[in-house]
N, C-alpha and C. Protein backbone atom coordinates (compact mmCIF):
# COMPACT_ATOMS: atom_id res chain seq x y z
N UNK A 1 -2.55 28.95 18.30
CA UNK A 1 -1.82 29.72 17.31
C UNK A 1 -0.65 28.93 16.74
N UNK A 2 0.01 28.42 17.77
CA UNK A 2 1.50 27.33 17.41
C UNK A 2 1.13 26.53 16.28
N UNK A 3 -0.63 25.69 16.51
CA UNK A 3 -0.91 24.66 15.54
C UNK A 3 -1.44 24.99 14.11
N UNK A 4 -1.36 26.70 13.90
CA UNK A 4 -1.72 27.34 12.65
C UNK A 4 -0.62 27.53 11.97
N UNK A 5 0.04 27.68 13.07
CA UNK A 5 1.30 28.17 11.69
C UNK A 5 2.42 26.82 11.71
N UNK A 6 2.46 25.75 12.38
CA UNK A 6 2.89 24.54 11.85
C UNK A 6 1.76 24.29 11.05
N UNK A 7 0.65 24.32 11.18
CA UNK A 7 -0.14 23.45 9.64
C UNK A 7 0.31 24.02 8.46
N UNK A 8 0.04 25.20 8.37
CA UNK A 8 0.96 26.28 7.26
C UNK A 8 2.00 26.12 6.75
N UNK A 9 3.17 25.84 7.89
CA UNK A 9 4.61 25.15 7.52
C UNK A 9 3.89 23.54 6.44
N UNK A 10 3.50 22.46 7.08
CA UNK A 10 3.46 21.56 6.68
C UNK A 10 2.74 21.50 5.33
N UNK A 11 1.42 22.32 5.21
CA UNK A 11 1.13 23.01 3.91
C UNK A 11 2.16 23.19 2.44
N UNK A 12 3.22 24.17 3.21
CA UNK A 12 4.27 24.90 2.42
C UNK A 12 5.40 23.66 1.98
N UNK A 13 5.52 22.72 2.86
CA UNK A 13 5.98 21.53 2.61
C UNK A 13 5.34 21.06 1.64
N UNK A 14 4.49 20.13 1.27
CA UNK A 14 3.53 19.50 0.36
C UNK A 14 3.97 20.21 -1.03
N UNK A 15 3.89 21.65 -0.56
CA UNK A 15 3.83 22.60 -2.15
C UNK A 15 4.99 22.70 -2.94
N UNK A 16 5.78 22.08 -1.93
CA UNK A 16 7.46 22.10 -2.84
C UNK A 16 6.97 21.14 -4.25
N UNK A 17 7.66 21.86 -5.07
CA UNK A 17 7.93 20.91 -6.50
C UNK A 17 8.53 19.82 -6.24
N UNK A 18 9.52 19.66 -5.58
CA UNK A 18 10.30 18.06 -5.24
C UNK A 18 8.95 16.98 -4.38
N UNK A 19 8.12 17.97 -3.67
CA UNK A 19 7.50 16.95 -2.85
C UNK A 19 6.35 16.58 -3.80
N UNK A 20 5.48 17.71 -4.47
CA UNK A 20 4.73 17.15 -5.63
C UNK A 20 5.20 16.14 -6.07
N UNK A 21 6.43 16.03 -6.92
CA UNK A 21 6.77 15.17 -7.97
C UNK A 21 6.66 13.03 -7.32
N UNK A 22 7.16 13.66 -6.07
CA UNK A 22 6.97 12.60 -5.25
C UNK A 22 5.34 11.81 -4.51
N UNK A 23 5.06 12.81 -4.29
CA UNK A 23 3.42 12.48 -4.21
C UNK A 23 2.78 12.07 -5.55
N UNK A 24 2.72 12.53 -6.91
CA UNK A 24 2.61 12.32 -7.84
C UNK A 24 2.70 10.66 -8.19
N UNK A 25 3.97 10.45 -7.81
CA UNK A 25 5.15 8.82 -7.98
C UNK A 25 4.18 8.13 -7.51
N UNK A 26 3.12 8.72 -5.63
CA UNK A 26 2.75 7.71 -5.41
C UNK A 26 1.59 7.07 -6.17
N UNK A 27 0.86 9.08 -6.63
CA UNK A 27 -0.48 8.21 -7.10
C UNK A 27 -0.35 7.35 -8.39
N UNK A 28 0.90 7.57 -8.88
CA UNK A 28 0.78 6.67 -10.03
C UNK A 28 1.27 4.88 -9.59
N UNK A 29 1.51 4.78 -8.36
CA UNK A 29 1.82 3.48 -7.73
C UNK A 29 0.19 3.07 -7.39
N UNK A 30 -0.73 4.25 -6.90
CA UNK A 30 -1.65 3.83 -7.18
C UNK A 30 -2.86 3.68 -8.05
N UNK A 31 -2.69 4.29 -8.72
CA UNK A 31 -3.12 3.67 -10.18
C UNK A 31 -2.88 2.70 -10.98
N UNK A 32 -1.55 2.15 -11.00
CA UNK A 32 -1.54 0.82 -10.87
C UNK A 32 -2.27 -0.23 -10.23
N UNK A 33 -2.24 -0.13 -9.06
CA UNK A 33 -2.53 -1.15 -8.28
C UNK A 33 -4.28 -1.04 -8.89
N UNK A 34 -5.26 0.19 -8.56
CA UNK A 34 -6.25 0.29 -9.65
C UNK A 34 -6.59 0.07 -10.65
N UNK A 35 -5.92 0.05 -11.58
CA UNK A 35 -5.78 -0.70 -12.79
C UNK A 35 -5.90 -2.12 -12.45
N UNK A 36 -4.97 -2.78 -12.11
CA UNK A 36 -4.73 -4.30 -11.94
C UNK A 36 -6.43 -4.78 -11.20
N UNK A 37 -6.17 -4.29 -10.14
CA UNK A 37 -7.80 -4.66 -9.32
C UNK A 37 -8.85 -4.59 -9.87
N UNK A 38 -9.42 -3.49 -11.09
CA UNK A 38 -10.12 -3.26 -11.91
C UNK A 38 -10.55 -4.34 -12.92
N UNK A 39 -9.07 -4.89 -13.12
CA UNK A 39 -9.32 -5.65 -14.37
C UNK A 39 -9.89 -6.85 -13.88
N UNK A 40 -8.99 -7.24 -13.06
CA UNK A 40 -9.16 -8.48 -12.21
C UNK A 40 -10.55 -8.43 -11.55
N UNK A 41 -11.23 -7.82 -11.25
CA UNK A 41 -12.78 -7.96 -10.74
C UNK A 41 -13.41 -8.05 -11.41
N UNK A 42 -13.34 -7.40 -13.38
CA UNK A 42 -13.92 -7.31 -14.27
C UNK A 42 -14.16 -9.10 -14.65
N UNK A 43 -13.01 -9.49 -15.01
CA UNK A 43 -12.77 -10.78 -15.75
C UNK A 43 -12.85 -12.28 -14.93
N UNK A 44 -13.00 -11.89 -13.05
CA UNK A 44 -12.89 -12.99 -12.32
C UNK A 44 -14.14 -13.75 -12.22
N UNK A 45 -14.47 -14.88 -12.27
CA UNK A 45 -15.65 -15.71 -12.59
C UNK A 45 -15.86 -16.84 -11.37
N UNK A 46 -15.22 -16.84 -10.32
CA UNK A 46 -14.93 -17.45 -9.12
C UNK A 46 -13.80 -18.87 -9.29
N UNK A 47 -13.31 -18.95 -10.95
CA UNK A 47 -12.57 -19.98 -11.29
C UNK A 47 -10.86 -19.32 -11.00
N UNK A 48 -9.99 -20.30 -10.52
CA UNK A 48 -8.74 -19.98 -10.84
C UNK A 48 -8.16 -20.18 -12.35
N UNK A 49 -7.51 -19.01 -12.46
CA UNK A 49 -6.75 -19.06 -13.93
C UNK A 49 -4.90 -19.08 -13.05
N UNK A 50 -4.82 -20.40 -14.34
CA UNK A 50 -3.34 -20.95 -14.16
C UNK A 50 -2.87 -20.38 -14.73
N UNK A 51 -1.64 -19.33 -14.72
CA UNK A 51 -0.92 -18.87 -15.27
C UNK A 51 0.58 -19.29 -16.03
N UNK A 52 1.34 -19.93 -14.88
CA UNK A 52 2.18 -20.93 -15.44
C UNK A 52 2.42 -22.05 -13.87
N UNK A 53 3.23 -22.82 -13.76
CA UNK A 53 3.45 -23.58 -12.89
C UNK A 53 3.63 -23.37 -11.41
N UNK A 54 3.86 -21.48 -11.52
CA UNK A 54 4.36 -20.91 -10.24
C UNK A 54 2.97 -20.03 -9.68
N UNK A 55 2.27 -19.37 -10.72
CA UNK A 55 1.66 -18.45 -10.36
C UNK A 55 0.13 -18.75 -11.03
N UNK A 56 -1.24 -18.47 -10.20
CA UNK A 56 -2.57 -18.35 -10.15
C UNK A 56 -2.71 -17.04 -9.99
N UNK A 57 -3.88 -16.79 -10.50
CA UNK A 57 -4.80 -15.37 -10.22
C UNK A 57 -6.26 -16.15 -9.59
N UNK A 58 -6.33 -16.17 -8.32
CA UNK A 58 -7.13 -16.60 -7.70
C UNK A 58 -7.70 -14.94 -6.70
N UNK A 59 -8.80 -14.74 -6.81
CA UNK A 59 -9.48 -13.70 -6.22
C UNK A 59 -9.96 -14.25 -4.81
N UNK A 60 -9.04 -13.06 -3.84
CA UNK A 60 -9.91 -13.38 -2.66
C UNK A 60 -10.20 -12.28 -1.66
N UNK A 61 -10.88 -11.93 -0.54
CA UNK A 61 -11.48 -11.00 -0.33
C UNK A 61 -10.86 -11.08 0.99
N UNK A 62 -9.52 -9.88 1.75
CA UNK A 62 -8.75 -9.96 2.43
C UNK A 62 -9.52 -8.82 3.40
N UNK A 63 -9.66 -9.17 5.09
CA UNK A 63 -10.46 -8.10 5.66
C UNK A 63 -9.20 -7.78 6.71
N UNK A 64 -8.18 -8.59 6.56
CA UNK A 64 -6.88 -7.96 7.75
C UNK A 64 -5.96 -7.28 7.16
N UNK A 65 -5.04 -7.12 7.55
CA UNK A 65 -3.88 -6.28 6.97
C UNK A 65 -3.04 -7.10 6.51
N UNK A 66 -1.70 -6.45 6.09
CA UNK A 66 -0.69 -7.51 5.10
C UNK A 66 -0.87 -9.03 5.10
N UNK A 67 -1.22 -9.65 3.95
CA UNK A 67 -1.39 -11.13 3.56
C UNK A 67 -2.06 -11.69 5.18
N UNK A 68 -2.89 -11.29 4.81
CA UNK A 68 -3.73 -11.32 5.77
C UNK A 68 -4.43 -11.79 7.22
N UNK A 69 -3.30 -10.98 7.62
CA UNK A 69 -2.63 -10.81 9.17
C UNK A 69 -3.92 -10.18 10.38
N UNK A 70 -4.23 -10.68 11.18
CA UNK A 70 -5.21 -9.61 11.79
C UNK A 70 -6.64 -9.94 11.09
N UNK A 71 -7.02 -10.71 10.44
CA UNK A 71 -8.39 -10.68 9.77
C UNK A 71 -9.14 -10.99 10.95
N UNK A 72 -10.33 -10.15 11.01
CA UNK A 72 -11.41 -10.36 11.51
C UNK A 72 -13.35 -10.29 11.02
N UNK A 73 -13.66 -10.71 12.14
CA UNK A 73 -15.71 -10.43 11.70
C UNK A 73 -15.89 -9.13 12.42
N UNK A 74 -15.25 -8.66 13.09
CA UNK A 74 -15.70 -7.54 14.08
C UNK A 74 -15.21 -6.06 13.14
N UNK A 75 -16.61 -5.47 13.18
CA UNK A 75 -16.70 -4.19 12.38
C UNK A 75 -16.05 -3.04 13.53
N UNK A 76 -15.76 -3.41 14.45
CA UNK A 76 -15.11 -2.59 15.15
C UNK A 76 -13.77 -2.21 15.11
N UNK A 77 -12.80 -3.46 15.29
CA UNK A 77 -11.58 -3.68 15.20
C UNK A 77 -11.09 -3.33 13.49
N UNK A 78 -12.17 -3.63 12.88
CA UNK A 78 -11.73 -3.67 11.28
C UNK A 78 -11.62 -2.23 11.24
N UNK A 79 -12.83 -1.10 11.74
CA UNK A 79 -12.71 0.22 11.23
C UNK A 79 -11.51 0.99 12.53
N UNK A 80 -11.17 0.12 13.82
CA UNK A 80 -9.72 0.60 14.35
C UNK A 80 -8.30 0.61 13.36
N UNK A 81 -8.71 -0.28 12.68
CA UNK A 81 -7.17 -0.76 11.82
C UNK A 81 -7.04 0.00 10.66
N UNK A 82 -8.74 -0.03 10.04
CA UNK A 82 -8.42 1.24 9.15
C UNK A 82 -7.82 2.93 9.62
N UNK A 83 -8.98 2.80 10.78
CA UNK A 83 -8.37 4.38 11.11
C UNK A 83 -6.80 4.46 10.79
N UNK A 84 -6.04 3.64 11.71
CA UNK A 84 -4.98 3.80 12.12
C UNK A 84 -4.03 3.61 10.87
N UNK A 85 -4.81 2.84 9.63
CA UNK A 85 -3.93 2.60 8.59
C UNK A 85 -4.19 3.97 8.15
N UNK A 86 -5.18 5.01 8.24
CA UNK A 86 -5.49 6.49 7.53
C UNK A 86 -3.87 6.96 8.02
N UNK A 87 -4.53 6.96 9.61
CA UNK A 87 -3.08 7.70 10.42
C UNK A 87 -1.89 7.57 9.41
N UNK A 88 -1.53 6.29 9.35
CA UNK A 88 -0.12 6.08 9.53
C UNK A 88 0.51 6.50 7.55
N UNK A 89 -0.81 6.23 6.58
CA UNK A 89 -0.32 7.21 5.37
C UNK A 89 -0.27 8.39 5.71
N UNK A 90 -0.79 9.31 6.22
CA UNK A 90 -0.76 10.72 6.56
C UNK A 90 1.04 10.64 6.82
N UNK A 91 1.02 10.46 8.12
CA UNK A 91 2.63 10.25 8.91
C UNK A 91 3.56 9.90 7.79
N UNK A 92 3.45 8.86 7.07
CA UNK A 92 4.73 8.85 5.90
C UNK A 92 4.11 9.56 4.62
N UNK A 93 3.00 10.68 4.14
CA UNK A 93 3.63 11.49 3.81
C UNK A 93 4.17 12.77 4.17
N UNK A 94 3.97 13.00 5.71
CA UNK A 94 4.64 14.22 6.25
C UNK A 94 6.00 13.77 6.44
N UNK A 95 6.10 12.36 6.68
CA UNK A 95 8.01 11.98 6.85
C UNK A 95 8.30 12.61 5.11
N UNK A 96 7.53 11.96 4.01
CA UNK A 96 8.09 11.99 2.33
C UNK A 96 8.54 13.90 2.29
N UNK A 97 7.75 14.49 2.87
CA UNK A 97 8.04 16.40 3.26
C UNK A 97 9.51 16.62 3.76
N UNK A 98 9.34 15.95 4.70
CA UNK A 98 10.54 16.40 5.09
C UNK A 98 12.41 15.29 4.98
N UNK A 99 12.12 14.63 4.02
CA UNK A 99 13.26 13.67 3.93
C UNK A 99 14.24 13.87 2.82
N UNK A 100 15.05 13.24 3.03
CA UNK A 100 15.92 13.05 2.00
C UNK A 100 15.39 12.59 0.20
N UNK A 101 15.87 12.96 -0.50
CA UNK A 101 15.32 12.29 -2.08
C UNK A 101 15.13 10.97 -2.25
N UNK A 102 16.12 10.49 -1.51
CA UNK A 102 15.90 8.90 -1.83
C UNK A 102 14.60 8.23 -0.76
N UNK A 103 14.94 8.62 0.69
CA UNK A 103 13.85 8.41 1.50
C UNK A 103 12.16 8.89 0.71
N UNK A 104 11.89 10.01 0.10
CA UNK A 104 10.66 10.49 -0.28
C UNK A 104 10.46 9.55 -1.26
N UNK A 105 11.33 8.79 -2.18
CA UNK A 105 11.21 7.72 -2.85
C UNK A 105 10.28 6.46 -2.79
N UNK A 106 11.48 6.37 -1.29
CA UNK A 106 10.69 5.03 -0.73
C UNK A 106 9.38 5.26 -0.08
N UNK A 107 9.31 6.56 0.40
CA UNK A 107 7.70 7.02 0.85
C UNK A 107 6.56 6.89 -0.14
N UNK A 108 7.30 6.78 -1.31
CA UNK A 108 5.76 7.53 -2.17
C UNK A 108 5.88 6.06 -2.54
N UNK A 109 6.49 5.33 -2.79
CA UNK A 109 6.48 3.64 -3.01
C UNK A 109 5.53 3.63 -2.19
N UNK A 110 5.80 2.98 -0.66
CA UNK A 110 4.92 2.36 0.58
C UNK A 110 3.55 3.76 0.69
N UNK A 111 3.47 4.54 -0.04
CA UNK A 111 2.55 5.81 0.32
C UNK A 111 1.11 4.94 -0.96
N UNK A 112 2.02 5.08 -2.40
CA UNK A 112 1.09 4.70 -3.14
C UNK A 112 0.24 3.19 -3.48
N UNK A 113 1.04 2.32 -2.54
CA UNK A 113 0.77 0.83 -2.27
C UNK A 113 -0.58 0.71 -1.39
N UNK A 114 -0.04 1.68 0.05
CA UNK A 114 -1.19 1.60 1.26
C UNK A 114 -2.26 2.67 0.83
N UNK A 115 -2.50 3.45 -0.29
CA UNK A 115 -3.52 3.94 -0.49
C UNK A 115 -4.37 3.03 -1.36
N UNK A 116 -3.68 2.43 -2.04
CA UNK A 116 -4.42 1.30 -2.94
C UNK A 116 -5.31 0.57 -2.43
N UNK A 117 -4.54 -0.16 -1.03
CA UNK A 117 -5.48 -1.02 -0.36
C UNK A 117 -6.41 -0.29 0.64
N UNK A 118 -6.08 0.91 0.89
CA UNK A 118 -6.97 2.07 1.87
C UNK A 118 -8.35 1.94 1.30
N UNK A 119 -7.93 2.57 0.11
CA UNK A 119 -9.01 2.58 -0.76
C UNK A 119 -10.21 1.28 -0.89
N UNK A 120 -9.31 0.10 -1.16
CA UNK A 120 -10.29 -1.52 -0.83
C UNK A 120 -11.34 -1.22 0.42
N UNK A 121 -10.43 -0.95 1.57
CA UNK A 121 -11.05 -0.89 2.44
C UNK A 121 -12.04 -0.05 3.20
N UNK A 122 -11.94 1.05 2.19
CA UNK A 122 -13.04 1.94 2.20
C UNK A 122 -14.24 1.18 1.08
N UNK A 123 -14.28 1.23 0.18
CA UNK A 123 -14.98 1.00 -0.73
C UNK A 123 -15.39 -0.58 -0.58
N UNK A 124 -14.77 -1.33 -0.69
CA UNK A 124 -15.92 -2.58 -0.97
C UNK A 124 -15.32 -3.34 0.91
N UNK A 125 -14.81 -2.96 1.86
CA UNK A 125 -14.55 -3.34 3.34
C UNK A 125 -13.81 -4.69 3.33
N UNK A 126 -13.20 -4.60 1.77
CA UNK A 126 -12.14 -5.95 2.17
C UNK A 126 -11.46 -5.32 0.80
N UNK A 127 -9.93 -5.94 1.32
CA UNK A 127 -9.29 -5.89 -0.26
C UNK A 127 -8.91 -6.90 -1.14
N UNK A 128 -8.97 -6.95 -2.15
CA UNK A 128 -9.35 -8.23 -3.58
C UNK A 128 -7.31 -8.35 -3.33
N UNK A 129 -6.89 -9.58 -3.00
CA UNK A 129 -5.81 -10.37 -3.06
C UNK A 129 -6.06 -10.70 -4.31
N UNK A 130 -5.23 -11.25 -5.13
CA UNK A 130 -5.10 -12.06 -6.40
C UNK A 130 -4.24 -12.96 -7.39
N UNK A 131 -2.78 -12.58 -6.51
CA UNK A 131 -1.77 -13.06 -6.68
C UNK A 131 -1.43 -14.18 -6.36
N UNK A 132 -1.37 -15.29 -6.69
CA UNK A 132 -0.99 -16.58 -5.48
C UNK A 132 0.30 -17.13 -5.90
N UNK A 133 0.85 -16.78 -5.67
CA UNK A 133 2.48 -17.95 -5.39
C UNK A 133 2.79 -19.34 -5.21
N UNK A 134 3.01 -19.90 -5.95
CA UNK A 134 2.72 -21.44 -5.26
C UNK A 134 3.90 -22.30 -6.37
N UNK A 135 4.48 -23.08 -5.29
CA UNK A 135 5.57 -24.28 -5.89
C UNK A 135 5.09 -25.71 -5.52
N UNK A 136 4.43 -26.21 -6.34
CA UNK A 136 3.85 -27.97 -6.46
C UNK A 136 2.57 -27.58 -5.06
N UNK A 137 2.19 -28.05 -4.10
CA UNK A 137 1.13 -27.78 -3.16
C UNK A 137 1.60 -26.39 -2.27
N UNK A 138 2.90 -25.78 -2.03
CA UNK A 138 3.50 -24.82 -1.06
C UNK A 138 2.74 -23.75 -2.18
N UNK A 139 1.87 -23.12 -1.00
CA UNK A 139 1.11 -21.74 -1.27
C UNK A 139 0.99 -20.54 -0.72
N UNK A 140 2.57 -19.50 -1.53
CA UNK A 140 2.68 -18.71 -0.30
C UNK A 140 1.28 -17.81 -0.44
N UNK A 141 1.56 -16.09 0.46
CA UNK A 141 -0.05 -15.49 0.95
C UNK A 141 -0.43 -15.01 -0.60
N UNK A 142 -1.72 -15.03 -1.01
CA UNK A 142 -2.00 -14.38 -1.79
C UNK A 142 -2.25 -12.56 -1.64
N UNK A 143 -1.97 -12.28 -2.91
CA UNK A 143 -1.39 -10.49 -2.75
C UNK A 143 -1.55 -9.70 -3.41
N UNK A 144 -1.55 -8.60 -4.00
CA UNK A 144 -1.74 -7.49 -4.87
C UNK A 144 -0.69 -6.91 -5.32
N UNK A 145 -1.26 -5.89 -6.79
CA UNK A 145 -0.04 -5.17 -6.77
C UNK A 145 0.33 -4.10 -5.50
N UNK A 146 -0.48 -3.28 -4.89
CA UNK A 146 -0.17 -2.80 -3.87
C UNK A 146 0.98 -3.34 -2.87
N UNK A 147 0.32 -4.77 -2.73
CA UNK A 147 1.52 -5.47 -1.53
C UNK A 147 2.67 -5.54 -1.95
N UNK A 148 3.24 -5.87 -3.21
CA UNK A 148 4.10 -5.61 -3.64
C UNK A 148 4.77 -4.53 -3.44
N UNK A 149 4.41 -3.21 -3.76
CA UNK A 149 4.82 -1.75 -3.63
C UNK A 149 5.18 -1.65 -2.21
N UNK A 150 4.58 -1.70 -1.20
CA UNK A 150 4.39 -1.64 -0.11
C UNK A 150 5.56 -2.47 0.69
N UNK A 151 5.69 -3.60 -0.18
CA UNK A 151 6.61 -4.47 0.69
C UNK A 151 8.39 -3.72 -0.18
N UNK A 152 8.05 -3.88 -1.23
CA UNK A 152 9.26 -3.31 -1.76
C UNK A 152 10.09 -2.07 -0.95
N UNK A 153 9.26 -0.88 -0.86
CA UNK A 153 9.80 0.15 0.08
C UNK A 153 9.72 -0.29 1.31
N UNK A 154 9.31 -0.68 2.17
CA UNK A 154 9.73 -1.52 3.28
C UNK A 154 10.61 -1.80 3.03
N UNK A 155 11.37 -2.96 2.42
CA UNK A 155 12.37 -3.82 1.94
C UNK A 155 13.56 -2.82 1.74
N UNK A 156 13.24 -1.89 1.36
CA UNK A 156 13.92 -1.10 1.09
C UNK A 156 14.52 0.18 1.98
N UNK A 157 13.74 0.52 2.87
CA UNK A 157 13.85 1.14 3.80
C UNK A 157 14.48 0.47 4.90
N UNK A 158 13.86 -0.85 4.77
CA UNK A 158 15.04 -1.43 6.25
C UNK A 158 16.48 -2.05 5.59
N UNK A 159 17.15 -2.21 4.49
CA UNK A 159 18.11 -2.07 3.67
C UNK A 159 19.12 -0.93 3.76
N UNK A 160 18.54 0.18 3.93
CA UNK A 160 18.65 1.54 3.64
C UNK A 160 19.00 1.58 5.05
N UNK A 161 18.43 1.18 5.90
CA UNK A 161 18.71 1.84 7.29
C UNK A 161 19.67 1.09 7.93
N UNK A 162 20.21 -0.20 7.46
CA UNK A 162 21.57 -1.12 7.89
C UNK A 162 22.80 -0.09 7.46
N UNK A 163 22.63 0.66 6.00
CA UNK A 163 24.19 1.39 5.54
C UNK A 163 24.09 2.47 5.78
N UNK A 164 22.77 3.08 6.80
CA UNK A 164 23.21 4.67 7.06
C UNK A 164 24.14 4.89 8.11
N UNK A 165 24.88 5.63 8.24
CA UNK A 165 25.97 5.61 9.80
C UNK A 165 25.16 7.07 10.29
N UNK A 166 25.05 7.08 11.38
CA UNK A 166 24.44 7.60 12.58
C UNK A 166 25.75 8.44 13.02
């Protein structure tokens, strides 16, 4: 009975207009990142395109997590990491429910980033990197718009959590 009427609560959460507007933020973080991936699969021909001296759009097919950490061949471990990546969007958007305005911010940032690549990893079991960074041969990880989003609220959240006083 306890776990009916907290789901209900957490329900009634979601339905707030402030938390919409914020869930909303994310899917349009991910629609972006959709967009970009879209195009980029459309137009990629297995050639790198030079963009300017710093930056390539080189397509590559990422099966670990952030810049691609954890990659493996094992369909086991790959669908553990997804699970747990399901988990852990769920968890920050029940934190984005119950937080502060600025915190639900940074939620729907890192919310609409990790659904982007959720999504990769449902659908084609790797996610399309494309970004490459690079100064003369130094090549940092190649990345997405997602990673971006993702790293930003991170970035931002541990920023955020140096000037809060306790």
């Amino acid at each position: 009975m306890n776990i009916l009427i907290n789901l209900n609560k957490i329900k009634n959460n979601f339905l707030k207009k402030e938390n919409l507007f914020f869930l909303v933020f994310a899917l349009i973080v991910f629609s972006l990142d959709r967009i970009t991936k879209s195009k980029i699969l459309n137009i990629y021909n297995e050639n790198t395109y030079f963009i300017n001296d710093y930056v390539n759009i080189d397509l590559i097919w990422n099966i670990g997590i952030g810049f691609g950490f954890l990659s493996t061949e094992s369909t086991l471990f790959y669908n553990l990491i997804s699970m747990l990546i399901g988990i852990v969007i769920l968890l920050l958007a029940y934190f984005l429910t119950i937080s502060e305005k600025i915190d639900k911010f940074i939620y729907a940032i890192i919310i609409g980033g990790a659904l982007g690549n959720f999504y990769d990893r449902l659908a084609y079991k790797a996610v399309p990197d494309f970004i490459d960074i690079h100064y003369n041969n130094f090549h940092w990880f190649t990345f997405n718009v997602a990673d971006i989003f993702i790293t930003i609220g991170i970035f931002i959240l541990i920023i955020r959590g140096f000037f809060v006083k306790i």
